[in-house]
N, C-alpha and C. Protein backbone atom coordinates (compact mmCIF):
# COMPACT_ATOMS: atom_id res chain seq x y z
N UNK A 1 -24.03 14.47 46.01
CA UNK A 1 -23.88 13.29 46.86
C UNK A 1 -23.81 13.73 48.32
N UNK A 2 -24.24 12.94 49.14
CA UNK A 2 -24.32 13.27 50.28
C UNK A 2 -24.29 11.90 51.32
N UNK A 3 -23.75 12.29 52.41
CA UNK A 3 -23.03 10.83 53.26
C UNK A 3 -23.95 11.29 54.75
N UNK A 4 -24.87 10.28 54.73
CA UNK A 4 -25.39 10.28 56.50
C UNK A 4 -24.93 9.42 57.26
N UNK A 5 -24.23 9.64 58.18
CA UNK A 5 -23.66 9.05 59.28
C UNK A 5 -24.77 8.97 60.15
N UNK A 6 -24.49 7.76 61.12
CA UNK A 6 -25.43 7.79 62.24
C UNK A 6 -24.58 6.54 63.32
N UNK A 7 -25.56 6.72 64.78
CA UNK A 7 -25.11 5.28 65.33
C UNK A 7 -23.86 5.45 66.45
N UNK A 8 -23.61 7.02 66.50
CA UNK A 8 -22.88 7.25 67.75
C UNK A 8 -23.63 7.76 69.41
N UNK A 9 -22.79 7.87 70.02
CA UNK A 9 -23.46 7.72 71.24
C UNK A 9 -22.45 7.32 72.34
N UNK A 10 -22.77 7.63 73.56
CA UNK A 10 -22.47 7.36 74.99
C UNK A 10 -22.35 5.80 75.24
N UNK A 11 -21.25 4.99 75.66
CA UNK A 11 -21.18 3.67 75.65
C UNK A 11 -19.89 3.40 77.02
N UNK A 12 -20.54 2.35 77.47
CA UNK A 12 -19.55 2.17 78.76
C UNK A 12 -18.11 1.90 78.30
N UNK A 13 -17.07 1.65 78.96
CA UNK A 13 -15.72 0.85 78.30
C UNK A 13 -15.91 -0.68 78.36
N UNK A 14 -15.68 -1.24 77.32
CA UNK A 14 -16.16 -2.63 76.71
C UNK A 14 -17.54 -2.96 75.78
N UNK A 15 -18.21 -1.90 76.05
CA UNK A 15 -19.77 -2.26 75.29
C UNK A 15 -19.06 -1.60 73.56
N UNK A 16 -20.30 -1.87 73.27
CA UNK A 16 -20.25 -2.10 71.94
C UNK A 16 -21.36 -0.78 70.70
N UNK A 17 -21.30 -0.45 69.73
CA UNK A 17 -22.21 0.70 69.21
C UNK A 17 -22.00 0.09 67.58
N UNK A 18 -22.75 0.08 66.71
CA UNK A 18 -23.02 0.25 65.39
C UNK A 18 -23.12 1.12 64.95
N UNK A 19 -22.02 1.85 63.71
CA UNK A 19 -22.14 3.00 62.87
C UNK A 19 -22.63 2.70 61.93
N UNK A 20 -23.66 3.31 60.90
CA UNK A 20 -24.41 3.10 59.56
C UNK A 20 -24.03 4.64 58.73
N UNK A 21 -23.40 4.49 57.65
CA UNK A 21 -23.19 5.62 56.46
C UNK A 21 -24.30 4.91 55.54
N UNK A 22 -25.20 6.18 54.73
CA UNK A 22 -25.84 6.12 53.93
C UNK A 22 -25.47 7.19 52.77
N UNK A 23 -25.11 6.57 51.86
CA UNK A 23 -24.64 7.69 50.22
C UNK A 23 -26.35 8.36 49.68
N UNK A 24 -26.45 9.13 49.55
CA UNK A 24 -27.90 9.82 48.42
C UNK A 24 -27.78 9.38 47.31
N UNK A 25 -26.48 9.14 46.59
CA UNK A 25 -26.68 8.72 45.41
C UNK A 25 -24.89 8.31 44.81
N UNK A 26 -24.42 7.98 43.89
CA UNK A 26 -23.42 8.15 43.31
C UNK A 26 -22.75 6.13 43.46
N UNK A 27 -21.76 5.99 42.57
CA UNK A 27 -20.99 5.01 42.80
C UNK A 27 -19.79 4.92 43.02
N UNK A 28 -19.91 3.71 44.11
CA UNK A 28 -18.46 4.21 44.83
C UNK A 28 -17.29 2.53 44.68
N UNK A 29 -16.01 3.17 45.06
CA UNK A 29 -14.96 2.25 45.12
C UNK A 29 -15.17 1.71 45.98
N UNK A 30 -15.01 2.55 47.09
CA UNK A 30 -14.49 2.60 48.33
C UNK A 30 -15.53 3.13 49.81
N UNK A 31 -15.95 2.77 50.75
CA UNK A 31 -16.27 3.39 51.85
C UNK A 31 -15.76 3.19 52.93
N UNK A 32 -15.70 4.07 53.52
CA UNK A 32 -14.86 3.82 55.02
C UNK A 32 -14.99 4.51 55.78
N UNK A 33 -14.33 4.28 57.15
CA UNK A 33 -14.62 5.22 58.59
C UNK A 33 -13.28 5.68 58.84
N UNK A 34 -13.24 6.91 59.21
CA UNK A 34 -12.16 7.65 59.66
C UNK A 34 -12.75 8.37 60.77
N UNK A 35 -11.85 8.52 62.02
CA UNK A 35 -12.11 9.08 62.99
C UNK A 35 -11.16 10.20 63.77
N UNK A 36 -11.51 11.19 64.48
CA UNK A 36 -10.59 12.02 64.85
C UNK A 36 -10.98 12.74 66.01
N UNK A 37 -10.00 12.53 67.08
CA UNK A 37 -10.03 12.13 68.51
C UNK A 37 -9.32 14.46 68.98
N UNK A 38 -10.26 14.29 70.00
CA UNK A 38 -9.65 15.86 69.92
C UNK A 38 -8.18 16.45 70.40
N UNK A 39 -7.84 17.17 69.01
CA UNK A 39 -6.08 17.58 69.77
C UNK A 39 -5.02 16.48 68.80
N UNK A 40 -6.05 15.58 68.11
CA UNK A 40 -5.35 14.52 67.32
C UNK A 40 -5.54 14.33 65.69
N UNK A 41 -5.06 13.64 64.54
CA UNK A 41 -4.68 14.02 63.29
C UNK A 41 -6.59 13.28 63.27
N UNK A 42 -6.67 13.06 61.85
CA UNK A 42 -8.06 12.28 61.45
C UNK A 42 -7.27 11.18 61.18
N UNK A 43 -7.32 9.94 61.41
CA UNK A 43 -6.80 8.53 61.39
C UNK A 43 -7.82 7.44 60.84
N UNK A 44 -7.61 6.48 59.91
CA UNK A 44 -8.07 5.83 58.84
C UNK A 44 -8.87 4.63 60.33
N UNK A 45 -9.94 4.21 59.93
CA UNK A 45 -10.46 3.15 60.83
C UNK A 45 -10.91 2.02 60.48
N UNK A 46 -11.41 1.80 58.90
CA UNK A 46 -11.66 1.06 58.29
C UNK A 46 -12.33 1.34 57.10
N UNK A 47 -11.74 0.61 55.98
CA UNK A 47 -12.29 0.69 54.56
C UNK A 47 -12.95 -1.16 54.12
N UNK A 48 -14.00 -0.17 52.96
CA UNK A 48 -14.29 -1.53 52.68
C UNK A 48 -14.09 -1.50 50.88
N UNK A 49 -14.05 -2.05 50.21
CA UNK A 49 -13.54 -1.89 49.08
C UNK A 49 -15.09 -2.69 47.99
N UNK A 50 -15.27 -2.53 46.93
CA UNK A 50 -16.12 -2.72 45.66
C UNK A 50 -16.22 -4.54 46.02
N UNK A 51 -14.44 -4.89 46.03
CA UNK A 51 -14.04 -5.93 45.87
C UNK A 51 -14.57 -7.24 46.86
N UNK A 52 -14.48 -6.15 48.06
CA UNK A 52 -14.94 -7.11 49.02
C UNK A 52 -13.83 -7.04 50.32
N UNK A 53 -13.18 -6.77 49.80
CA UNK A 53 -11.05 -6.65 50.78
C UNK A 53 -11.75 -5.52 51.50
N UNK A 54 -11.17 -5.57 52.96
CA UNK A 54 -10.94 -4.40 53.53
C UNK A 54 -9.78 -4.23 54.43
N UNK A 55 -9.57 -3.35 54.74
CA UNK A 55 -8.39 -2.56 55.68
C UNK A 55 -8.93 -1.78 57.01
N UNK A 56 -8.22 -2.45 58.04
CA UNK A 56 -8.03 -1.49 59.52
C UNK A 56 -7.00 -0.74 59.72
N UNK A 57 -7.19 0.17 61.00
CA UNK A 57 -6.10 0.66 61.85
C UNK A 57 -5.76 -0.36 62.43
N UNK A 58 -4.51 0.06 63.02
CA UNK A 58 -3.97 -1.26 64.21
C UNK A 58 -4.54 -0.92 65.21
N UNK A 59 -5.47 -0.06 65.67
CA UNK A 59 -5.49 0.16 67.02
C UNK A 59 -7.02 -0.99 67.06
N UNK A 60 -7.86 -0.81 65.93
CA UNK A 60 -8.93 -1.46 66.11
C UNK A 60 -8.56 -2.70 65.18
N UNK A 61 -8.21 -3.49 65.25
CA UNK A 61 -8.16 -4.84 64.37
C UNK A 61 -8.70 -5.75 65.40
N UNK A 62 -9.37 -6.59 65.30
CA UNK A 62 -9.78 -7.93 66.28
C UNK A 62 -11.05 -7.22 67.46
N UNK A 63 -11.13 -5.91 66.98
CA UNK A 63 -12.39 -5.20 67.87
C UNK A 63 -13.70 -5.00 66.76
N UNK A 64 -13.35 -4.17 65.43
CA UNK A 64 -13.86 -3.52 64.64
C UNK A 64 -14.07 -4.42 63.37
N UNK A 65 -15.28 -4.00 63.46
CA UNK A 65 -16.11 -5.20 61.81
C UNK A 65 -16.36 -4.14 60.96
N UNK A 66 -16.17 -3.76 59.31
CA UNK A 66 -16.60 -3.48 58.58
C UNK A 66 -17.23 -4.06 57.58
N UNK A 67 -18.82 -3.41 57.22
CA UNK A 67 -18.77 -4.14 55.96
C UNK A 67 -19.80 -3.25 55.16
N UNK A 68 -19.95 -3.49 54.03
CA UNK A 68 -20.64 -2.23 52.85
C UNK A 68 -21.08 -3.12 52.03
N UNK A 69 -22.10 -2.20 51.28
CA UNK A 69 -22.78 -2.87 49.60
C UNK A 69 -23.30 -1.61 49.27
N UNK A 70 -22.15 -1.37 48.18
CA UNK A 70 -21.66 -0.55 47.22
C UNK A 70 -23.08 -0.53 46.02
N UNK A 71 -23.61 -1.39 46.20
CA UNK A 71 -24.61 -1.45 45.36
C UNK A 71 -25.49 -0.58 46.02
N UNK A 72 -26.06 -0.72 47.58
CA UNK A 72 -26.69 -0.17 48.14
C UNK A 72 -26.45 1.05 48.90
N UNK A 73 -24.80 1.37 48.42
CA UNK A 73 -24.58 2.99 48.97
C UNK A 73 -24.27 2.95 50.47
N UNK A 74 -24.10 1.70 51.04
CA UNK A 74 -24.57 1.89 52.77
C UNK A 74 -23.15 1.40 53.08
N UNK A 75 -23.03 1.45 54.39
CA UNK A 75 -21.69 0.33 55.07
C UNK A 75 -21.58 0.67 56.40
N UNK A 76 -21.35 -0.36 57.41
CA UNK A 76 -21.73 -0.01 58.51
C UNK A 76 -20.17 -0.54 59.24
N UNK A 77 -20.43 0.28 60.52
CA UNK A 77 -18.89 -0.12 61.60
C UNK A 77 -19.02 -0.60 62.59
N UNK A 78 -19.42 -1.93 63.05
CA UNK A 78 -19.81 -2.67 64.02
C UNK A 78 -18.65 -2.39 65.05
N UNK A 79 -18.49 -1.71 66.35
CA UNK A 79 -17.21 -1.51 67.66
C UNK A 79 -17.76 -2.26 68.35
N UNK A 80 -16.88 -3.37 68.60
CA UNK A 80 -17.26 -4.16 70.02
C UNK A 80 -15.61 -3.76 70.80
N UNK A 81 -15.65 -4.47 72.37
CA UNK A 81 -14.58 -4.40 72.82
C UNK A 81 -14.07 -2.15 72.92
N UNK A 82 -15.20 -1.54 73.32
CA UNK A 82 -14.76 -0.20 72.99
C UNK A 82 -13.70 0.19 74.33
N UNK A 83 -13.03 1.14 73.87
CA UNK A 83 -11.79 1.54 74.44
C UNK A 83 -12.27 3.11 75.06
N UNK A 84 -11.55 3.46 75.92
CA UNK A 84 -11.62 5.31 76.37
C UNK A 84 -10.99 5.81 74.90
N UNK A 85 -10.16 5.60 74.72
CA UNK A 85 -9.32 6.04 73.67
C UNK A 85 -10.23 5.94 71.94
N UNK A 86 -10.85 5.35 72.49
CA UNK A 86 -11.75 5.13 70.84
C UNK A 86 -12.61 6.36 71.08
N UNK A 87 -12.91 6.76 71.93
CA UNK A 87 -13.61 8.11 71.86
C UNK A 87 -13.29 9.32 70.83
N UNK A 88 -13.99 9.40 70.11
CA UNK A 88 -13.74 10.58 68.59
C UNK A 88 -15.03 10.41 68.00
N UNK A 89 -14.88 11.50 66.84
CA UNK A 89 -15.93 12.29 66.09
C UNK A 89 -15.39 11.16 64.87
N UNK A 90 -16.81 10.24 64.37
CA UNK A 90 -16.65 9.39 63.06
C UNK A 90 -16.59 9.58 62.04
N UNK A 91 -16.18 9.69 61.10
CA UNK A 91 -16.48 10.17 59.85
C UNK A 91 -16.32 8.94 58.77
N UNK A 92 -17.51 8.83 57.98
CA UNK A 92 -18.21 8.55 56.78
C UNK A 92 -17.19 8.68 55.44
N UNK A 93 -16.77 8.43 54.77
CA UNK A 93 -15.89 8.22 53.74
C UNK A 93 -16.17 8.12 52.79
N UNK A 94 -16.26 8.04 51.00
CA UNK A 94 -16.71 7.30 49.98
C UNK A 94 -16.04 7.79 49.31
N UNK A 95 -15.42 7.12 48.14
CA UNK A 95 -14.79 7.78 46.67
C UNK A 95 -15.41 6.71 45.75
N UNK A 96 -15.60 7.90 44.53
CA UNK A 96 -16.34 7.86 43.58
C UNK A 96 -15.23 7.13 42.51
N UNK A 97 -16.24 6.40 41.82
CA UNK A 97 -15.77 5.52 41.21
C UNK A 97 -14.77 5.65 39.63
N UNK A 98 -15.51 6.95 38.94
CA UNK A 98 -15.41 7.73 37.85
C UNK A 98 -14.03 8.44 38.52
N UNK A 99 -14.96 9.37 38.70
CA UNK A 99 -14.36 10.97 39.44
C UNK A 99 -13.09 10.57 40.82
N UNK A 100 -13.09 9.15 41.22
CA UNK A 100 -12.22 9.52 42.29
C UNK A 100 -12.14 10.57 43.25
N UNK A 101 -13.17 11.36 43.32
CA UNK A 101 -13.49 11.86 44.39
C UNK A 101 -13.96 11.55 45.27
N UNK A 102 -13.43 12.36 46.42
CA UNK A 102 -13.75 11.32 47.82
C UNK A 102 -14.93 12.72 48.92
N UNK A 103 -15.86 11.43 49.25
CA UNK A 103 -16.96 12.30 49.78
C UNK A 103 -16.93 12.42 51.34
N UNK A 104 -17.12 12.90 52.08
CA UNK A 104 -17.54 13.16 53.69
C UNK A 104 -18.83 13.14 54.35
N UNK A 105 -19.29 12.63 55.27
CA UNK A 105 -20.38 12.31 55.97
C UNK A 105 -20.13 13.71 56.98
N UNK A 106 -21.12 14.03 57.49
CA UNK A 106 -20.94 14.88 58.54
C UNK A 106 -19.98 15.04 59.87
N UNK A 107 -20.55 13.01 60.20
CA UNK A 107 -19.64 12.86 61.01
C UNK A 107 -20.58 13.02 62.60
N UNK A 108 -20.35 11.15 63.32
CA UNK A 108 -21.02 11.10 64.84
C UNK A 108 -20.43 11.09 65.90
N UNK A 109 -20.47 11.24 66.60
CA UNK A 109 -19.80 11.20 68.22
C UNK A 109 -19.59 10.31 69.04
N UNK A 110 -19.00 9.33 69.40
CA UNK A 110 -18.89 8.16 70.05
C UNK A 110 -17.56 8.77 71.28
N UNK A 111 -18.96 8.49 72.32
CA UNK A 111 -17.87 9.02 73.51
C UNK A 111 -18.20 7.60 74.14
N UNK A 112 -16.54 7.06 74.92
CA UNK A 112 -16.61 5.50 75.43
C UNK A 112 -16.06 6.17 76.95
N UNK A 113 -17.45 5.79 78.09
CA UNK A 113 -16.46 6.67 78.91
C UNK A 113 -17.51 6.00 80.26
N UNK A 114 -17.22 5.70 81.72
CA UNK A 114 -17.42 5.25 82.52
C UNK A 114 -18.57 6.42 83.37
């Protein structure tokens, strides 16, 4: 299995960027974005669940859209409203449905910066 991240990039403070994860193969529970800012832990950003439910950080709630189809392996992280502070390296998420193993994307760069 394998997780392509994409969709980071250079963005003013307030504009906006779309992240897209793509799975190679496998079925999943769960996909989500985790991000990790340099000098700082990796911090949860949003999950999307089989079910349909998902979960934020508090820092992005009322900024950050998630949404996935688990059928189609994909799920994307719509940032509007971007922050200096949202600046970090993205990372791609998935756990497997069986196995409960949880997969990693490489991981994109979203620098929010004037």
């Amino acid at each position: 299995v394998q997780l392509q991240a994409s969709g980071g990039g250079l963005v003013q403070p307030g504009g906006s960027l779309r992240l897209s994860c793509a799975a190679s193969s496998g079925l999943f529970s769960m996909m989500g974005w985790y991000r990790q800012a340099p000098g700082k832990q990796r911090e949860m950003v949003a999950i999307v669940r089989s079910d349909g439910s998902t979960d934020y950080g508090d820092s992005v709630k009322d900024r950050f859209s998630i949404s996935g189809d688990m059928g189609k392996r994909t799920a994307y992280l719509q940032m509007n409203s971007l922050r200096i502070e949202d600046t970090a390296v993205y990372y791609c998420k998935a756990t497997a449905v069986v196995s409960r193993r949880e997969y990693w994307g490489q991981g994109t760069l979203v620098t929010v910066s004037s």
